[in-house]
C-alpha atoms as a PDB file:
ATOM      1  CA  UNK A   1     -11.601 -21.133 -21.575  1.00  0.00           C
ATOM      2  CA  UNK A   2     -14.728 -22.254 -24.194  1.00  0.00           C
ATOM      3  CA  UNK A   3     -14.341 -19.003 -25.675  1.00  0.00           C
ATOM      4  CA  UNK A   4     -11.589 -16.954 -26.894  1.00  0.00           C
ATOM      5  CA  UNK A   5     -10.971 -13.955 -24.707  1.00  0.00           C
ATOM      6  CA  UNK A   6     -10.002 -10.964 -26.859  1.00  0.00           C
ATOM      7  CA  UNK A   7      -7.175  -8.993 -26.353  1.00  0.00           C
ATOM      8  CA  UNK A   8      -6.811  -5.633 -28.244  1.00  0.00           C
ATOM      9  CA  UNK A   9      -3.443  -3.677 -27.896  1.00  0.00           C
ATOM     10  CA  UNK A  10      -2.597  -0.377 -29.460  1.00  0.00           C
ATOM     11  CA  UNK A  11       0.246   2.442 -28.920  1.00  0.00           C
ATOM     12  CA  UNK A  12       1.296   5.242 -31.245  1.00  0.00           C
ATOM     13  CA  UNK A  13       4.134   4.117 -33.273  1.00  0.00           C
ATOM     14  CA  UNK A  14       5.367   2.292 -36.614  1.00  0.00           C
ATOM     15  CA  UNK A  15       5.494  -1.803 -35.881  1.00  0.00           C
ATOM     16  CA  UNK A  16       9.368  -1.449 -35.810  1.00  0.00           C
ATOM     17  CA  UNK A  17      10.105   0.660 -32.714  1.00  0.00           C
ATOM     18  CA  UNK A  18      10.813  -0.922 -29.560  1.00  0.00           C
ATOM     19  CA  UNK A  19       7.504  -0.718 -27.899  1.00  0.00           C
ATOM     20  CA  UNK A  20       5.372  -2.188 -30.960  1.00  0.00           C
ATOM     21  CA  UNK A  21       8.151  -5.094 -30.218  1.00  0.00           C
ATOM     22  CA  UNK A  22       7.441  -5.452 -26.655  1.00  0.00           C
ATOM     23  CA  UNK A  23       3.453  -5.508 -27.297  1.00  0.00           C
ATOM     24  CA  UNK A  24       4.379  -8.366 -30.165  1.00  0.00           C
ATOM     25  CA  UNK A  25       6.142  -9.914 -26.956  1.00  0.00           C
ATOM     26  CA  UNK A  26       3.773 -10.265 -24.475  1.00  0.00           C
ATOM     27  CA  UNK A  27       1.107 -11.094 -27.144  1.00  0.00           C
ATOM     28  CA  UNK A  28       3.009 -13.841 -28.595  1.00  0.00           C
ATOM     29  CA  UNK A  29       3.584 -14.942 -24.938  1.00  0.00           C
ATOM     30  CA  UNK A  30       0.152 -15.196 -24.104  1.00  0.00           C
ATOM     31  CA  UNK A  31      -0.685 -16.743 -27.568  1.00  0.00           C
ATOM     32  CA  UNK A  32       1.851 -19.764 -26.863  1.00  0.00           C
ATOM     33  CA  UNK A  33       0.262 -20.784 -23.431  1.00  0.00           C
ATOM     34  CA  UNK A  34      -3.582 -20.496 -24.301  1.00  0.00           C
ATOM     35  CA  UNK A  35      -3.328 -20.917 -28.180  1.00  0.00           C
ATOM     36  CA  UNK A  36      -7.055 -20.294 -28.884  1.00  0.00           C
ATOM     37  CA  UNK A  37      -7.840 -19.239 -25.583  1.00  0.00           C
ATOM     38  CA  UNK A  38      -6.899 -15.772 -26.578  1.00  0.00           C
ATOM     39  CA  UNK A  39      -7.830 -13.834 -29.593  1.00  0.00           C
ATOM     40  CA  UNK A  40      -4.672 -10.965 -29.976  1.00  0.00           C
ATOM     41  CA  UNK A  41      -5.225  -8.137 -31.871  1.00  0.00           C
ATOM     42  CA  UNK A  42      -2.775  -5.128 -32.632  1.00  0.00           C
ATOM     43  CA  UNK A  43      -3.146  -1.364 -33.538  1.00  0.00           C
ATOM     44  CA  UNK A  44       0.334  -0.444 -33.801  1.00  0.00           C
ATOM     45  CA  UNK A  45       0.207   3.452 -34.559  1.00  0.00           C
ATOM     46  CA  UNK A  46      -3.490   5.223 -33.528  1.00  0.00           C
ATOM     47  CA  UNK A  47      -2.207   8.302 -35.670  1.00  0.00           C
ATOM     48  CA  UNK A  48      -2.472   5.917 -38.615  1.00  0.00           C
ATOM     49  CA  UNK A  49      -6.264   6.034 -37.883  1.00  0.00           C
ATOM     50  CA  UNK A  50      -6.637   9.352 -37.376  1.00  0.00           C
ATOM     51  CA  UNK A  51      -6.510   9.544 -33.493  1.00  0.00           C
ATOM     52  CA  UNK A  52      -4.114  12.191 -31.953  1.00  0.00           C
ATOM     53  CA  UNK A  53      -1.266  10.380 -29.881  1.00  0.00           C
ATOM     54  CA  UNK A  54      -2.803  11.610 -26.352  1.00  0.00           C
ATOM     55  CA  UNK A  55      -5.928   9.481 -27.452  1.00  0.00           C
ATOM     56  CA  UNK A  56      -4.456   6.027 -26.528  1.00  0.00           C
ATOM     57  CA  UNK A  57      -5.403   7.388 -22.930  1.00  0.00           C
ATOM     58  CA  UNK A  58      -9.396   7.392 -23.354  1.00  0.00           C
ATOM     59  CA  UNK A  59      -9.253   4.447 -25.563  1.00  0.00           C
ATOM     60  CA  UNK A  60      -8.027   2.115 -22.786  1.00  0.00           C
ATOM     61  CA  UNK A  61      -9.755   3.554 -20.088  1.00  0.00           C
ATOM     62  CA  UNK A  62     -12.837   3.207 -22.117  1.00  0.00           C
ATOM     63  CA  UNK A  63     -12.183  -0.609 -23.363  1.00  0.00           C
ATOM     64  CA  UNK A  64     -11.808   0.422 -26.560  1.00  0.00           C
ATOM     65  CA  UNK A  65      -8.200  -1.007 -26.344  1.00  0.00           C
ATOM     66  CA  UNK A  66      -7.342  -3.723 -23.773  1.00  0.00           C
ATOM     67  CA  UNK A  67      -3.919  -2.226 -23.178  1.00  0.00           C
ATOM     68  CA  UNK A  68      -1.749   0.381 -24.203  1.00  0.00           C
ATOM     69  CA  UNK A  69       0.683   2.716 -23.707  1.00  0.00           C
ATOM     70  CA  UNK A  70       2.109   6.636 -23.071  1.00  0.00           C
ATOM     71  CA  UNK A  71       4.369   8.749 -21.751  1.00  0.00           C
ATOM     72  CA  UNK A  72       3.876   9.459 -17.775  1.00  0.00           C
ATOM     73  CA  UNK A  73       3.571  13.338 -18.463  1.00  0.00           C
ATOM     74  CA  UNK A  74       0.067  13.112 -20.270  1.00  0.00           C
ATOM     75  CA  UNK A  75      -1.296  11.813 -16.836  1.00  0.00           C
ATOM     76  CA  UNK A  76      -0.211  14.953 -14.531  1.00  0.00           C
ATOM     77  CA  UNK A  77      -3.367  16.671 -14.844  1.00  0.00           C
ATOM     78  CA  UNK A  78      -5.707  13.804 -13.460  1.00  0.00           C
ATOM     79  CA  UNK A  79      -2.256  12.570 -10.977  1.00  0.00           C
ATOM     80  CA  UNK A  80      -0.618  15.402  -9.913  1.00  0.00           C
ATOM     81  CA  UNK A  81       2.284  12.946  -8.399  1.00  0.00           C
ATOM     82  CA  UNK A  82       3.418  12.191 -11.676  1.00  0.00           C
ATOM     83  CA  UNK A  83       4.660  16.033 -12.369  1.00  0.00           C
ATOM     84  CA  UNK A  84       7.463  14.579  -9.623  1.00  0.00           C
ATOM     85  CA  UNK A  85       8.925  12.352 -12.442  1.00  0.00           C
ATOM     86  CA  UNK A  86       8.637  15.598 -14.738  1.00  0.00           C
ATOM     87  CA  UNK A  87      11.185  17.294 -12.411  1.00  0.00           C
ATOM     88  CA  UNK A  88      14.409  18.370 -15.065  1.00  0.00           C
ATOM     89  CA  UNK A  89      17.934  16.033 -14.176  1.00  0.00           C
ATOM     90  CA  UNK A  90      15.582  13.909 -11.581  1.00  0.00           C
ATOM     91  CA  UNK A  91      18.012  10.928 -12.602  1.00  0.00           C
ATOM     92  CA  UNK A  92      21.456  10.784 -13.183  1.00  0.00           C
ATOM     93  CA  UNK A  93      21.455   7.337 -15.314  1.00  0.00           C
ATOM     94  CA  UNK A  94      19.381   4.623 -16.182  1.00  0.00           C
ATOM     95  CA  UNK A  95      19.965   2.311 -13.758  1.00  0.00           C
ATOM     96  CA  UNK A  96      19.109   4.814 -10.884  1.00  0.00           C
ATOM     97  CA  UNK A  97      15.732   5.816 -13.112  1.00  0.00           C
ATOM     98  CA  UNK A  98      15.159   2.084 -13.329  1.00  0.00           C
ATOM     99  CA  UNK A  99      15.771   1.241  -9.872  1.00  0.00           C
ATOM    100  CA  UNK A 100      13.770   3.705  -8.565  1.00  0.00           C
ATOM    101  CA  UNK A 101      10.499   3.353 -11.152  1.00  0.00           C
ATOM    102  CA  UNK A 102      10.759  -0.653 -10.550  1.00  0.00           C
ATOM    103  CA  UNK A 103      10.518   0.006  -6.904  1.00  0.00           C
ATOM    104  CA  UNK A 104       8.884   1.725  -4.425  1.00  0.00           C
ATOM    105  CA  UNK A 105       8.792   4.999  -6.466  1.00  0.00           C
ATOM    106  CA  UNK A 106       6.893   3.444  -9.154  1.00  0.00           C
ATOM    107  CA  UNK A 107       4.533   1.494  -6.661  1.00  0.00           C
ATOM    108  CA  UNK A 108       3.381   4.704  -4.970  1.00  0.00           C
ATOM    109  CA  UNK A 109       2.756   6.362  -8.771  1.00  0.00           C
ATOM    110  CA  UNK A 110       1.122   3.537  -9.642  1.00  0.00           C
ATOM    111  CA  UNK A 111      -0.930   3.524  -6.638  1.00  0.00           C
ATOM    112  CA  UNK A 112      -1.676   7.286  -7.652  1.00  0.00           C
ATOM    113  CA  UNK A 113      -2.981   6.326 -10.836  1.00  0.00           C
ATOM    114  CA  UNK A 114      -5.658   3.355  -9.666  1.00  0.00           C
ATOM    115  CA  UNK A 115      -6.922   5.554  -7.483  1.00  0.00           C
ATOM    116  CA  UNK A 116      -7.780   8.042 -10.108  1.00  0.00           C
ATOM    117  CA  UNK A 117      -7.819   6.320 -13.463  1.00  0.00           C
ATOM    118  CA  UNK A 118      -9.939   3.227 -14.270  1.00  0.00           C
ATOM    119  CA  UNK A 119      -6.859   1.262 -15.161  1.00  0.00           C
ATOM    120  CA  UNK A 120      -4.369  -1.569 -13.858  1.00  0.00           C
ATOM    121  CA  UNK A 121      -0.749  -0.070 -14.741  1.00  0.00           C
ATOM    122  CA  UNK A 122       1.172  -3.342 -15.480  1.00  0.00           C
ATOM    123  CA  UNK A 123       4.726  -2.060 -15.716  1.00  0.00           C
ATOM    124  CA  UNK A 124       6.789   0.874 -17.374  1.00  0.00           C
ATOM    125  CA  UNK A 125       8.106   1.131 -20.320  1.00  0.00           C
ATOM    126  CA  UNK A 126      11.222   3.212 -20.683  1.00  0.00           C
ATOM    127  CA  UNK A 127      10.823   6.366 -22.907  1.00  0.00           C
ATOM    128  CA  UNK A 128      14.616   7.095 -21.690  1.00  0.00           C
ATOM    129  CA  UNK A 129      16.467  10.242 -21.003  1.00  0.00           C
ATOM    130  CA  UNK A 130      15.338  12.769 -23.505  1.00  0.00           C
ATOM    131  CA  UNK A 131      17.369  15.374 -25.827  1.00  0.00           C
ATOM    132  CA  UNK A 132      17.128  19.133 -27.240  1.00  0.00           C
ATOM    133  CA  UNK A 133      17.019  19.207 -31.098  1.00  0.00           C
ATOM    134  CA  UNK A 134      16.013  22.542 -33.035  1.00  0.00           C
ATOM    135  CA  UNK A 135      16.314  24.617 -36.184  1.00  0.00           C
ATOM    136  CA  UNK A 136      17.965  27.670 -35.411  1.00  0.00           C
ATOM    137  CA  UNK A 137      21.580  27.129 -33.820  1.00  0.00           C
ATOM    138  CA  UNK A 138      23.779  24.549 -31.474  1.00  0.00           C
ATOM    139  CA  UNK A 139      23.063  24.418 -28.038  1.00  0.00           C
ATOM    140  CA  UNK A 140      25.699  24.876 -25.692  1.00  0.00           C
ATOM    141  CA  UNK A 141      24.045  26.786 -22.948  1.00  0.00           C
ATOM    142  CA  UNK A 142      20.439  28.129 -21.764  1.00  0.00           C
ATOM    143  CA  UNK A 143      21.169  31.343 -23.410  1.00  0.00           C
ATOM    144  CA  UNK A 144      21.359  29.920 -26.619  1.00  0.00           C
ATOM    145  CA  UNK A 145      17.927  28.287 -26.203  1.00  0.00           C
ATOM    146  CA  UNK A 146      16.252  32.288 -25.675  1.00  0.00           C
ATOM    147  CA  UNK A 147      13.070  32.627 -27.632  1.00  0.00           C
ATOM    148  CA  UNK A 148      13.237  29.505 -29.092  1.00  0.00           C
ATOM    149  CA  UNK A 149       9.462  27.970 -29.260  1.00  0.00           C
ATOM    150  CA  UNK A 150       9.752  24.296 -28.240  1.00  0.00           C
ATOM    151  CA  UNK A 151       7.404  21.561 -27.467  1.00  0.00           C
ATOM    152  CA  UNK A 152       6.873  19.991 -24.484  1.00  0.00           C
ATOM    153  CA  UNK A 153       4.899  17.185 -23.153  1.00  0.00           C
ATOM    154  CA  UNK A 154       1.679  18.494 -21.571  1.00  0.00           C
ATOM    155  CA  UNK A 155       3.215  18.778 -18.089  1.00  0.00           C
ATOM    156  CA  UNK A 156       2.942  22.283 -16.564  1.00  0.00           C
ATOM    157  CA  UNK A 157       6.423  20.866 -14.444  1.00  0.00           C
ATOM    158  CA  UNK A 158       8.242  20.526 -17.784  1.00  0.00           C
ATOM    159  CA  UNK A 159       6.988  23.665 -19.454  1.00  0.00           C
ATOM    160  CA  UNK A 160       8.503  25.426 -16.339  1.00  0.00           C
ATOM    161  CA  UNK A 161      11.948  23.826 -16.985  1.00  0.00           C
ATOM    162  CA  UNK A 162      12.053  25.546 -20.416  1.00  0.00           C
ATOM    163  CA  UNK A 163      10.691  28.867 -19.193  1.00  0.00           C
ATOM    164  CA  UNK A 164      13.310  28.773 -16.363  1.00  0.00           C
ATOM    165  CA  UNK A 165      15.977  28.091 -19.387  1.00  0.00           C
ATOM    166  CA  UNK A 166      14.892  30.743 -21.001  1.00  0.00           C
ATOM    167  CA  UNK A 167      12.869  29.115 -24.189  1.00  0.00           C
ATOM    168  CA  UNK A 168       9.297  29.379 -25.210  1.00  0.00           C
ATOM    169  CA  UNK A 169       7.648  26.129 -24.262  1.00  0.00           C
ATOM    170  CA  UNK A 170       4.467  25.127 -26.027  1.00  0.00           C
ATOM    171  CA  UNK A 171       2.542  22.108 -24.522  1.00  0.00           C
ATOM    172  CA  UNK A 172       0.996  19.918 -27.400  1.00  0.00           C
ATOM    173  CA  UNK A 173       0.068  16.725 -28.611  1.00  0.00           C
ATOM    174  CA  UNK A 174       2.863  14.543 -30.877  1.00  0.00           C
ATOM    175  CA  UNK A 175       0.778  14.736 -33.662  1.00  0.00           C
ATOM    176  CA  UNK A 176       0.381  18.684 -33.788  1.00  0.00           C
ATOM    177  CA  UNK A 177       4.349  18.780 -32.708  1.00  0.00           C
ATOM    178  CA  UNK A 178       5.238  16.951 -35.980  1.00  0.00           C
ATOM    179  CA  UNK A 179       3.312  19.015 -38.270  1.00  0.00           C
ATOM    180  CA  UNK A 180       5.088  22.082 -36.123  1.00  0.00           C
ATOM    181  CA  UNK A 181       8.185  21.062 -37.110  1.00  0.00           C
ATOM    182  CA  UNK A 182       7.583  20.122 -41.099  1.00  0.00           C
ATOM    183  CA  UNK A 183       6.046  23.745 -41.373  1.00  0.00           C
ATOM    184  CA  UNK A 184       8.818  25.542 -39.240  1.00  0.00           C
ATOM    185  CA  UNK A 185       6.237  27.120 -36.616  1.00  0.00           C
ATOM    186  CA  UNK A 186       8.542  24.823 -33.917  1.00  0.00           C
ATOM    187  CA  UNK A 187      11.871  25.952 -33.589  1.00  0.00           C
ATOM    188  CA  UNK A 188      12.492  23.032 -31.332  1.00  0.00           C
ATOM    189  CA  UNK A 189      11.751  19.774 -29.367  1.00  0.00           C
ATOM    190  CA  UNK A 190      13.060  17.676 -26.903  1.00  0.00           C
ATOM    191  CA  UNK A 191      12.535  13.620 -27.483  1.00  0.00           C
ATOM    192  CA  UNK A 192      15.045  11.104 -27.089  1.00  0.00           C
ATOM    193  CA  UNK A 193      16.705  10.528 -30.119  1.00  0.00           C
ATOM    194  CA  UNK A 194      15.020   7.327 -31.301  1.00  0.00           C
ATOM    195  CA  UNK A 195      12.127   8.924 -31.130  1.00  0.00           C
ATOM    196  CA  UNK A 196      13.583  12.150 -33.195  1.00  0.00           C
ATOM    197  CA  UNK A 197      14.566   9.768 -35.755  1.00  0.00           C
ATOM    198  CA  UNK A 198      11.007   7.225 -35.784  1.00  0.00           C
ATOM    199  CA  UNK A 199       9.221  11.050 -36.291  1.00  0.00           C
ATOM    200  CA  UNK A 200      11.258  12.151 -39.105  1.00  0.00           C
ATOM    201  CA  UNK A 201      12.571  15.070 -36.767  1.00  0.00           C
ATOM    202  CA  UNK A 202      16.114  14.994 -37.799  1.00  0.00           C
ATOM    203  CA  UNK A 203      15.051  15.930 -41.048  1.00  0.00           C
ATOM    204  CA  UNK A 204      14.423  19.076 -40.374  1.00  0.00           C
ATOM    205  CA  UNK A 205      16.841  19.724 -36.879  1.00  0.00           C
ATOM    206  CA  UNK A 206      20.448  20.222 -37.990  1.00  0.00           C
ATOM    207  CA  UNK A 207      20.934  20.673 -34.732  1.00  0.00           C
ATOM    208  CA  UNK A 208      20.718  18.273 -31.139  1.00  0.00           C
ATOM    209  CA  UNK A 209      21.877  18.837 -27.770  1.00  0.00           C
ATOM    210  CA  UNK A 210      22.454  15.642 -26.260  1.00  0.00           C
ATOM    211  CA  UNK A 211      21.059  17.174 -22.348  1.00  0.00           C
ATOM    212  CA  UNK A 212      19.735  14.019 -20.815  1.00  0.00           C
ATOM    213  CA  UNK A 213      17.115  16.947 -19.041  1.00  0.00           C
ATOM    214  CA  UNK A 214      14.345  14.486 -18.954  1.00  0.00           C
ATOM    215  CA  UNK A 215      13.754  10.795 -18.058  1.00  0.00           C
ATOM    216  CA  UNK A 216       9.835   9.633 -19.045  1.00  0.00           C
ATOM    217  CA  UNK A 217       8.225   6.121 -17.990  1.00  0.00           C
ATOM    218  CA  UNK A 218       5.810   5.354 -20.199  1.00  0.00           C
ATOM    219  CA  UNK A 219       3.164   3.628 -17.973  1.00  0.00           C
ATOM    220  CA  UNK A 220       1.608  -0.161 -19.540  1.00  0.00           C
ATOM    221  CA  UNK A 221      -2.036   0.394 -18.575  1.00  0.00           C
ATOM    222  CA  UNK A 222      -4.879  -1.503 -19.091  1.00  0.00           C
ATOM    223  CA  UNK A 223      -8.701  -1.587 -19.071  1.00  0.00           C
ATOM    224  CA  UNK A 224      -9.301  -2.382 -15.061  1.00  0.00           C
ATOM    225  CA  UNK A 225     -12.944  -4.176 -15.969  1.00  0.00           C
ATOM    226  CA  UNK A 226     -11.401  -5.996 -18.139  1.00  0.00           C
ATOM    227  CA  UNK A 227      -8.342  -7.409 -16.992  1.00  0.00           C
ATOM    228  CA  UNK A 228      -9.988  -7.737 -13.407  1.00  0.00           C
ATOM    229  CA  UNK A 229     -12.917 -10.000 -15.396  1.00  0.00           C
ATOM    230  CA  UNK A 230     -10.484 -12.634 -16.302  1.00  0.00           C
ATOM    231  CA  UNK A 231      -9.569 -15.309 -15.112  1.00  0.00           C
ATOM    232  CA  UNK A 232      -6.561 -16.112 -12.649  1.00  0.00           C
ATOM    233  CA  UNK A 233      -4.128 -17.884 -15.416  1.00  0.00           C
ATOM    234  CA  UNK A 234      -5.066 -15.456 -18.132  1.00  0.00           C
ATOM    235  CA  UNK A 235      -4.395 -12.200 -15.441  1.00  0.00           C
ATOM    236  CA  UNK A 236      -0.826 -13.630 -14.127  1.00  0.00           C
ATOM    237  CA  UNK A 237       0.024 -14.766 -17.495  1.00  0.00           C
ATOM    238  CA  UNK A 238      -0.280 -11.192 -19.064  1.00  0.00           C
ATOM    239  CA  UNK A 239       1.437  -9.992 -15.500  1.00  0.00           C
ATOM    240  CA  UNK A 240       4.302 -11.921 -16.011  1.00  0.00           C
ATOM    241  CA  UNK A 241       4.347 -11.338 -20.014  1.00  0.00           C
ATOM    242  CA  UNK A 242       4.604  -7.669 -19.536  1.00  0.00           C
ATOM    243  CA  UNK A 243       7.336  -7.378 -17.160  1.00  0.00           C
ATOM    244  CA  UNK A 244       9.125  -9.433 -19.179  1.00  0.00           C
ATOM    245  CA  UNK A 245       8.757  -7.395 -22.020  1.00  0.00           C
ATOM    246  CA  UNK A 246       9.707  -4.413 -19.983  1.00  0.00           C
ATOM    247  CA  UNK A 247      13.038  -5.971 -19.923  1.00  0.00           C
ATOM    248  CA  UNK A 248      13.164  -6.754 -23.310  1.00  0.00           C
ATOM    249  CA  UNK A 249      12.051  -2.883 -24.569  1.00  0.00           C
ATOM    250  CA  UNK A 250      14.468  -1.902 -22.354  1.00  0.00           C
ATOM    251  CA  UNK A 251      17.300  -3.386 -23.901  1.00  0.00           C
ATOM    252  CA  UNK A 252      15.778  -2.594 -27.530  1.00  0.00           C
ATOM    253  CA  UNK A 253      16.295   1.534 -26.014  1.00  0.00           C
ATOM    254  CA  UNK A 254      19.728   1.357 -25.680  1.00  0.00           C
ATOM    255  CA  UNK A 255      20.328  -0.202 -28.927  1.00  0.00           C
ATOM    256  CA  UNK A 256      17.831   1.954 -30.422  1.00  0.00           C
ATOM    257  CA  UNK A 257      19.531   5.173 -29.000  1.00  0.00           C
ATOM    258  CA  UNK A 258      22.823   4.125 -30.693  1.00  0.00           C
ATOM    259  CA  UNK A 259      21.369   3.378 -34.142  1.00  0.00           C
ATOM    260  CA  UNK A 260      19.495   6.765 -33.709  1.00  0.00           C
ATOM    261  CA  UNK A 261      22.681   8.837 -33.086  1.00  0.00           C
ATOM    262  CA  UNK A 262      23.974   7.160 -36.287  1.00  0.00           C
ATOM    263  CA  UNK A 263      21.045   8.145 -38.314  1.00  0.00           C
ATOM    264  CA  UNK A 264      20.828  11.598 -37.089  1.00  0.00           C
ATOM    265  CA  UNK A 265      24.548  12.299 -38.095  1.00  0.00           C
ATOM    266  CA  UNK A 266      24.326  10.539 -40.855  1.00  0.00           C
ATOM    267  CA  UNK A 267      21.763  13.092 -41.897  1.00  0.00           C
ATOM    268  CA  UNK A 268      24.620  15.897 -41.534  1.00  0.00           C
ATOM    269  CA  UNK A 269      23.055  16.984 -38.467  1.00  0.00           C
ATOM    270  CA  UNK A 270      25.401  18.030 -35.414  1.00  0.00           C
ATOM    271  CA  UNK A 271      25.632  16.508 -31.936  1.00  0.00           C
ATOM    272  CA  UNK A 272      26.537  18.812 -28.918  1.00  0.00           C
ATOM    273  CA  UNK A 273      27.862  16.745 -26.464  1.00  0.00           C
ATOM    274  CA  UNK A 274      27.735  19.070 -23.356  1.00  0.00           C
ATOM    275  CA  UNK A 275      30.640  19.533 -21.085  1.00  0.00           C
ATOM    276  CA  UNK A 276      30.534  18.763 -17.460  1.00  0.00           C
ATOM    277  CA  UNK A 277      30.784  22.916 -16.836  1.00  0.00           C
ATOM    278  CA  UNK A 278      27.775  23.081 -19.500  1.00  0.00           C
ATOM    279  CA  UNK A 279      25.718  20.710 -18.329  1.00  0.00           C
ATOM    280  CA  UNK A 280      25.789  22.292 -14.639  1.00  0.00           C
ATOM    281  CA  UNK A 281      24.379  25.386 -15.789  1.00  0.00           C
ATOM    282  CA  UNK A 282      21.274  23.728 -17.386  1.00  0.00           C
ATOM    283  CA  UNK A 283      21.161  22.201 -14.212  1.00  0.00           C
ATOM    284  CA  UNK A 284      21.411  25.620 -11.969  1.00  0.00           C
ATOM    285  CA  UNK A 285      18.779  27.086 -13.831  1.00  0.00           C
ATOM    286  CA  UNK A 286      16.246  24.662 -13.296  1.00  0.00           C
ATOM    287  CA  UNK A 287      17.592  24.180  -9.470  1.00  0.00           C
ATOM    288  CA  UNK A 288      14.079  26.349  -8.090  1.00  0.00           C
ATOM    289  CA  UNK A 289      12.097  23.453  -9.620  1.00  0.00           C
ATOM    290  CA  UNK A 290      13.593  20.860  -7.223  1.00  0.00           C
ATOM    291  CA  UNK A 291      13.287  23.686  -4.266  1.00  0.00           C
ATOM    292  CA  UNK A 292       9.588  24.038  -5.176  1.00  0.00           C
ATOM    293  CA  UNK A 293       9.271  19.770  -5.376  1.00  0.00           C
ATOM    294  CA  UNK A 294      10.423  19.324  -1.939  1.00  0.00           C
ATOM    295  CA  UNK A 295       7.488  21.871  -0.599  1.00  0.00           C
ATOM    296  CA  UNK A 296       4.891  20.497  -2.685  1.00  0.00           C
ATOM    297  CA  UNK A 297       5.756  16.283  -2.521  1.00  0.00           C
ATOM    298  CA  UNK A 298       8.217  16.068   0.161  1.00  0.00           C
ATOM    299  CA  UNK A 299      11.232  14.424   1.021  1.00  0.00           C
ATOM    300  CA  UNK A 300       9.478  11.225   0.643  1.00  0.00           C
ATOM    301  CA  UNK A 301       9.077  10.448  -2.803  1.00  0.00           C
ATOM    302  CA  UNK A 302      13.091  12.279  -3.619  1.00  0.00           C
ATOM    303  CA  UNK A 303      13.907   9.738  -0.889  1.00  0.00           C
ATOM    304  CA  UNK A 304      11.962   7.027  -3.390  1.00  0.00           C
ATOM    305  CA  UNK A 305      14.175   8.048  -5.839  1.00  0.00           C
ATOM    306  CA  UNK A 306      17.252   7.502  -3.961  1.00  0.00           C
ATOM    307  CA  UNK A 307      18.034  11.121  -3.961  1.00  0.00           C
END
């Protein structure tokens, strides 16, 4: 390669969390095998620019960004598939979620997405099983979550789950969710709890409900004209880099998740951990959202995810 092919990567978070890591990763990677070749640039947090979060979508598919990053549930309006991953207790632990979104689950989504959306989804990264924190009171049970106004992702599948548990769900960007909480018009929010803590949340939630309602992919797309344009090295090498560096995020997660928990308590905030009893009514409520799944998907993709 005469001249250096350039390689612009973005997502929507501070250079520390995991997934800034993981784009360091594969650009580093790529940067040891073709040295010049490549021409890596980074723009770690959008938001820091002005963008909203949801943004990183149109800047990729655009080729404004090479590659990026965001959570599955922004994509459910263009791939209505993706609302199946949205479904509330979907997964009972990470190694079924991974299993299933590594294999033919995640093929057929991915599938879904190319066919709509001018990108080429290199992997997922793990956004991980995702937790209730709020204002008002601890969380024990639905009831206590009545009239609460919480934020979901802009999935109409998980603003259902918190209708169904008896909250006020209110589907909005990250960026207006943060400001929501700072200014108290949020009562709550659901986010795993690295997240909670890379957002500042936990300054301002005394209390979290560790649920585990959720578990989000975040989808590594990138530019199809792009990436298709290169050449054969350059297009395995970044292949190979990323799913590498899914690995590698992954493992950041679970460390991430533990050094959250400490931060968040170390705040004086409280951690419900939910009973078994507890947890199956959050589950019971939100049982007419699986009944509903299997008329509108099918057996098929529950049978992708080994259910």
């Amino acid at each position: 390669m005469s001249d250096a092919i350039q390689i612009r990567m973005g997502g929507y978070g501070p250079p520390t969390t995991g997934f800034s890591k993981a784009l360091k990763f594969v650009g580093e990677r790529l940067e040891a095998q073709f040295g010049d070749g490549v021409d890596i640039k980074y723009v770690w947090n959008i938001m820091d620019l002005g963008y909203r979060g949801e943004d990183i979508l149109w800047l990729v598919e655009n080729g404004l960004l090479t590659l990026g990053y965001q959570s599955s549930s922004y994509l459910t309006d263009r791939v209505p598939e993706l609302g199946f991953v949205d479904l509330p207790f979907l997964f009972k632990n990470n190694d079924q979620a991974r299993a299933a979104i590594d294999g033919a689950l995640g093929k057929h989504l991915t599938q879904k997405i190319e066919e709509r959306i001018n990108y080429r989804i290199l992997g997922y990264f793990e956004n991980g099983f995702r937790q209730i924190s709020n204002r008002l009171r601890p969380v024990h049970k639905p009831d206590d979550l009545a009239g609460m106004k919480i934020r979901v992702l802009p999935s109409d599948v998980q603003a259902r789950t918190f209708k169904l548990l008896g909250a006020i769900p209110l589907k909005m960007d990250l960026t207006e969710a943060i400001d929501g909480v700072v200014n108290g018009t949020l009562d709550a929010q659901e986010n795993p709890l690295a997240n909670t803590v890379t957002y500042g949340v936990h300054k301002f939630h005394r209390h979290h409900t560790l649920s585990n309602h959720f578990y989000i992919s975040r989808p590594i797309f990138a530019h199809r004209g792009t990436v298709d344009g290169w050449p054969d090295d350059l297009k395995a090498a970044m292949n190979k880099a990323v799913r590498d560096a899914v690995t590698f995020q992954r493992d950041l997660a679970e460390q991430e998740t533990v050094d959250a928990r400490k931060e968040i308590e170390g705040e004086g905030c409280k951690i419900v951990e939910l009973t078994a009893e507890e947890h199956d009514a959050f589950v019971q409520a939100v049982r007419p959202q699986h009944e509903d799944a299997r008329e509108i998907f099918g057996d098929e993709m529950f049978k992708m995810a080994h259910l």
